[in-house]
N, C-alpha and C. Protein backbone atom coordinates (compact mmCIF):
# COMPACT_ATOMS: atom_id res chain seq x y z
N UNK A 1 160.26 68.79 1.92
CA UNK A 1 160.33 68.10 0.64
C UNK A 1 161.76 67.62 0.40
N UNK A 2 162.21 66.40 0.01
CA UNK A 2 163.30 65.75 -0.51
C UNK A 2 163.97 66.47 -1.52
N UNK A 3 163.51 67.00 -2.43
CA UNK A 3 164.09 67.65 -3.37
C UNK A 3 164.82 68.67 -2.83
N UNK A 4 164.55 69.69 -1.85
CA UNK A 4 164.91 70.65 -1.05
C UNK A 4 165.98 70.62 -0.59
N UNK A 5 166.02 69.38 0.32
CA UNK A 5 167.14 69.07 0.99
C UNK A 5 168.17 67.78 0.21
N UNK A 6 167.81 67.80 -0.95
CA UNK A 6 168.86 66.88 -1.77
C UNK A 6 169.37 68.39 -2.37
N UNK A 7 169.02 69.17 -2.80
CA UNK A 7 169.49 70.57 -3.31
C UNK A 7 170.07 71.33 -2.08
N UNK A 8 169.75 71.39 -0.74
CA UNK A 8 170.71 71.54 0.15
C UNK A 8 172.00 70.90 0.43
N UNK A 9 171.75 69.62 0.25
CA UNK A 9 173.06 68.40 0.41
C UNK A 9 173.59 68.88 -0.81
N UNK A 10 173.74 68.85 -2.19
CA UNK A 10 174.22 69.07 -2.85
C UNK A 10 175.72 70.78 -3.14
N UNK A 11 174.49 71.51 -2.49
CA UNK A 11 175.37 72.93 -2.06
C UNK A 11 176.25 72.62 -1.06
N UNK A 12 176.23 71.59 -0.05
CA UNK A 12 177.45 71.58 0.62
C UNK A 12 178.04 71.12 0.31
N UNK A 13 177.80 69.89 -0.06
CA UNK A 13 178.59 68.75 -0.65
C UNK A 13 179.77 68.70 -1.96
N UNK A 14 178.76 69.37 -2.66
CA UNK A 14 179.04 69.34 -4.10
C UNK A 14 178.57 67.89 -4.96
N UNK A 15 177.77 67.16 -4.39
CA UNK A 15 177.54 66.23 -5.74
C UNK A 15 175.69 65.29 -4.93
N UNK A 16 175.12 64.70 -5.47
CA UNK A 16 173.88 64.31 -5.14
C UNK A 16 173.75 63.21 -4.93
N UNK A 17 174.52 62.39 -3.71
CA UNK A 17 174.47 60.83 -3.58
C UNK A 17 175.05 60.38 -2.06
N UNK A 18 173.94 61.04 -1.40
CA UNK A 18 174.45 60.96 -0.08
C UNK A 18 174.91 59.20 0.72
N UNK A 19 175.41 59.58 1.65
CA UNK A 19 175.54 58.45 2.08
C UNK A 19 174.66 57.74 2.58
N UNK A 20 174.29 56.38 2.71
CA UNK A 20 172.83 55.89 3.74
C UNK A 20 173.39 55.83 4.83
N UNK A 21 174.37 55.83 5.64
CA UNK A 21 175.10 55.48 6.83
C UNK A 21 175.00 56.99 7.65
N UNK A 22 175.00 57.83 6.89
CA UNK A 22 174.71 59.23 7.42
C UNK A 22 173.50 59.78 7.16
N UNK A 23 173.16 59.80 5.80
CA UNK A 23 171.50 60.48 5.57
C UNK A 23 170.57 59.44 4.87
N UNK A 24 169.84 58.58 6.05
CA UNK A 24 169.47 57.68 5.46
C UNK A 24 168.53 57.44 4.88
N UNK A 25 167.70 58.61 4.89
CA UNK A 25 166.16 59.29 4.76
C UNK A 25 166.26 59.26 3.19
N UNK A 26 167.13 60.46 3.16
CA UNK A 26 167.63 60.81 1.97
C UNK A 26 168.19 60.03 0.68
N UNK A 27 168.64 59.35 0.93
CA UNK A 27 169.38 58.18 0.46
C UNK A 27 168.94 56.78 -0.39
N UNK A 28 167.40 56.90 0.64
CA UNK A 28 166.90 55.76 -0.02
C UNK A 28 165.90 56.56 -0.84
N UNK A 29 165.76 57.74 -0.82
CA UNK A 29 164.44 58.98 -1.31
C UNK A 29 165.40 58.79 -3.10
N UNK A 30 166.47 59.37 -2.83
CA UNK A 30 167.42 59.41 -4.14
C UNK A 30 168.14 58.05 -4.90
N UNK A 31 167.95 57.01 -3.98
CA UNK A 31 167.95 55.70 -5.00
C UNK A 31 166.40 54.90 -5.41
N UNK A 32 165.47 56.01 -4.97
CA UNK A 32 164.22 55.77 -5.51
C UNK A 32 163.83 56.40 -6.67
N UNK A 33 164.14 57.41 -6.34
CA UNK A 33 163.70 58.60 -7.46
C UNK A 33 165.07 57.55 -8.99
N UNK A 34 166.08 57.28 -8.69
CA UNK A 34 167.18 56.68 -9.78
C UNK A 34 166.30 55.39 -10.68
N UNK A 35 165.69 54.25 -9.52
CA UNK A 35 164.75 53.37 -9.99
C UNK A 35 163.43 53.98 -11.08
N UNK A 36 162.93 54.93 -10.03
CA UNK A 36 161.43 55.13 -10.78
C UNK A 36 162.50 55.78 -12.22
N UNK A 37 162.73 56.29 -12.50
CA UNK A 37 163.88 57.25 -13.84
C UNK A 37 164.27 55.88 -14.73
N UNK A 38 164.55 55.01 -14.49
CA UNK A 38 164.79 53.61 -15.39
C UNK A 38 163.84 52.59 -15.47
N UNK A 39 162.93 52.87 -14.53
CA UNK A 39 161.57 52.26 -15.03
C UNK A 39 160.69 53.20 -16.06
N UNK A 40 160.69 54.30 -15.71
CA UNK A 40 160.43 55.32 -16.88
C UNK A 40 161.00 55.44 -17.89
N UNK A 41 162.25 54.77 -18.32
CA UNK A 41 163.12 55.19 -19.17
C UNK A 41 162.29 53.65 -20.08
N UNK A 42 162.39 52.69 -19.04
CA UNK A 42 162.10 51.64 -20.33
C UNK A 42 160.27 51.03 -20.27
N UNK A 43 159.96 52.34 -20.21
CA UNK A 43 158.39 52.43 -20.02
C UNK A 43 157.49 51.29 -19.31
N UNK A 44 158.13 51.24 -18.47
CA UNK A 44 156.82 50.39 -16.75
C UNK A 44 156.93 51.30 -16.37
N UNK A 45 156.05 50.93 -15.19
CA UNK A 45 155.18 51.96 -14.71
C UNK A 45 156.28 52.34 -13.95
N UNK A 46 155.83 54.22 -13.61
CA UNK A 46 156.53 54.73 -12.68
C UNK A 46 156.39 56.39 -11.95
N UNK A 47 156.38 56.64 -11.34
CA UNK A 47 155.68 57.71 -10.33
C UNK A 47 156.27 58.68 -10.40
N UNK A 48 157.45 58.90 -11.49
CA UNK A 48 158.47 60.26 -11.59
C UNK A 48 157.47 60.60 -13.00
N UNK A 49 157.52 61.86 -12.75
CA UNK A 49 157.07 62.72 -13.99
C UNK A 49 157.89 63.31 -14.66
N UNK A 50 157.68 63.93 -15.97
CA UNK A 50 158.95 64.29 -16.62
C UNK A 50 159.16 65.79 -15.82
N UNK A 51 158.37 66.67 -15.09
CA UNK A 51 158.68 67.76 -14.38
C UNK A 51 159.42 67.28 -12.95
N UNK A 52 159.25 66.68 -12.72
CA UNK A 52 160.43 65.80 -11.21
C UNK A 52 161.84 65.56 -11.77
N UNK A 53 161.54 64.62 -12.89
CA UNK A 53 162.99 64.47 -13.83
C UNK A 53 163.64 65.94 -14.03
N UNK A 54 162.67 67.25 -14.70
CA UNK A 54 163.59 68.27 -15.16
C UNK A 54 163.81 68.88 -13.92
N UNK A 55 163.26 68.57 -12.55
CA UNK A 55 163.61 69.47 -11.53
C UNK A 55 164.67 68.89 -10.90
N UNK A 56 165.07 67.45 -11.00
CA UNK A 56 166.39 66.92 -10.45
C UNK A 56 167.51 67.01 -11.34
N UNK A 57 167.10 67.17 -13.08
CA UNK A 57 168.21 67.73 -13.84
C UNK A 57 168.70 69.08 -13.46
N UNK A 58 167.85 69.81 -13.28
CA UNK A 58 168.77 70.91 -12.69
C UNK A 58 169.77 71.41 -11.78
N UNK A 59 169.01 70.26 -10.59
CA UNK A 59 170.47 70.71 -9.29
C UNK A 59 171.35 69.50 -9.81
N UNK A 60 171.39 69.38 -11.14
CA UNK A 60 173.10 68.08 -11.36
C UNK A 60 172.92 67.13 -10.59
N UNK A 61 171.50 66.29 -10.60
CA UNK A 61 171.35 65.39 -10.64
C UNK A 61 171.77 64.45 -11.56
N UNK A 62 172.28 63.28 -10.76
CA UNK A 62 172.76 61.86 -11.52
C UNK A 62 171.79 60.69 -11.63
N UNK A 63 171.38 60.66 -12.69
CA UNK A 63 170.73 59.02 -12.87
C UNK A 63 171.04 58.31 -12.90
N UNK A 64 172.27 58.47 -13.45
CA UNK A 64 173.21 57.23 -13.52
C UNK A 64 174.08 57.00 -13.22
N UNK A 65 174.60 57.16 -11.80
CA UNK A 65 175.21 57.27 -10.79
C UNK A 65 176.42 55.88 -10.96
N UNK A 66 176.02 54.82 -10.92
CA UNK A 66 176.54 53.56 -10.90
C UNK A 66 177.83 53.74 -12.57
N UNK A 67 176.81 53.86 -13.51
CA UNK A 67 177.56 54.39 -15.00
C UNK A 67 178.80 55.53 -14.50
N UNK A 68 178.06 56.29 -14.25
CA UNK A 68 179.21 57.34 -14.06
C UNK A 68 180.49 56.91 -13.21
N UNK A 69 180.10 56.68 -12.20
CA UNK A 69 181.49 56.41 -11.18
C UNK A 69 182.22 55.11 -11.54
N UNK A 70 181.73 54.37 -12.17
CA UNK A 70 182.41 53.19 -13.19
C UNK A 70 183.25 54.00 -14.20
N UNK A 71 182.96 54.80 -15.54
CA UNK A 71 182.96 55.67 -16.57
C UNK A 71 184.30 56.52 -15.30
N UNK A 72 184.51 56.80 -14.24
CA UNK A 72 185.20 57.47 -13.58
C UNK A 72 186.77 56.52 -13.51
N UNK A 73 186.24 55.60 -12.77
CA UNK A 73 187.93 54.52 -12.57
C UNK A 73 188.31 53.82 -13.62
N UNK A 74 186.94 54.28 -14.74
CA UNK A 74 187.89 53.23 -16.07
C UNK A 74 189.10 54.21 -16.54
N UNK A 75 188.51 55.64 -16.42
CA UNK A 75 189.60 57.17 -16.82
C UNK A 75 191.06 56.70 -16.11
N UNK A 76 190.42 56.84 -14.44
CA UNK A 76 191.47 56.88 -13.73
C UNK A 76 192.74 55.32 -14.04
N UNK A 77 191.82 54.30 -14.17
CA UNK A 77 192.93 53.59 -14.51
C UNK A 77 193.80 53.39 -16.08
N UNK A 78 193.10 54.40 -17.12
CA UNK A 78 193.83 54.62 -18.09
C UNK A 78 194.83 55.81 -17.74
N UNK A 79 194.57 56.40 -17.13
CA UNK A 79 195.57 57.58 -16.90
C UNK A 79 196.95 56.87 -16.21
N UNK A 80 196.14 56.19 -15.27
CA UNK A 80 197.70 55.19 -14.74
C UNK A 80 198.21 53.91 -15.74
N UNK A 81 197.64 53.33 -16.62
CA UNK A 81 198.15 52.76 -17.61
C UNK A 81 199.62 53.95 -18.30
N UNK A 82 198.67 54.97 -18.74
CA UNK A 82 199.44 55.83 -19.70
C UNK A 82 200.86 56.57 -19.25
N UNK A 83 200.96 56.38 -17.71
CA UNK A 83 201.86 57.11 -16.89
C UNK A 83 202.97 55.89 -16.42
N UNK A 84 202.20 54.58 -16.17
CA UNK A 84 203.01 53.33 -15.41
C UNK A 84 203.05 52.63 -16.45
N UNK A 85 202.54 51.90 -17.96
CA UNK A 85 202.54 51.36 -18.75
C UNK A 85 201.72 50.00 -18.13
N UNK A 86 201.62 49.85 -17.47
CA UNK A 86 201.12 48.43 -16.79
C UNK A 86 199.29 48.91 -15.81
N UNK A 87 198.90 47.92 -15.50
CA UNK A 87 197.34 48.27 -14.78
C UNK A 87 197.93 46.67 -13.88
C-alpha cells in the first residue's frame, strides 16, 4: 500500500514529497492523492475519502505542498531583506 511506504519515506526523510526522478511510483501516487484533496475540497468528483485525508493528515502530510514551499522563500527572502535591506 502507498500510504505505507509514503509513511516509510517520510521516517527517513523527514517530509512527504518524494522525488519522481528517484521514487517515481510514489510520486505520482502523492501528486494524485494532492489533486483528488482539491477536487474534494471544491466538491467534483473525487476518490479520496475523508478517512484517506485523516490518514495522510497524520503522517504530516502536505496538501499544499506548492503553497507551502512558496509561503517558505517568501520568509526566506524577508529574512534577507531584513538582514541586507535590499532583495
Amino acid at each position: 500500500e502507498r500510504l505505507k511506504e509514503l509513511k516509510a519515506f517520510k521516517e527517513e526523510h523527514g517530509y512527504c514529497h518524494p522525488r519522481s526522478s528517484e521514487y517515481p511510483q510514489l510520486s505520482t501516487w502523492v501528486k494524485t492523492q494532492r489533486a483528488q484533496y482539491r477536487n474534494f475540497q471544491e466538491g467534483k468528483s473525487s476518490h479520496i475519502t475523508s478517512e484517506r485525508i485523516d490518514a495522510l493528515n497524520d503522517i504530516g502530510f502536505d496538501f499544499n505542498f506548492v503553497d507551502t514551499k512558496w509561503n517558505k522563500k517568501l520568509d526566506e527572502l524577508k529574512e534577507y531583506k531584513d538582514r541586507h535591506g535590499d532583495c
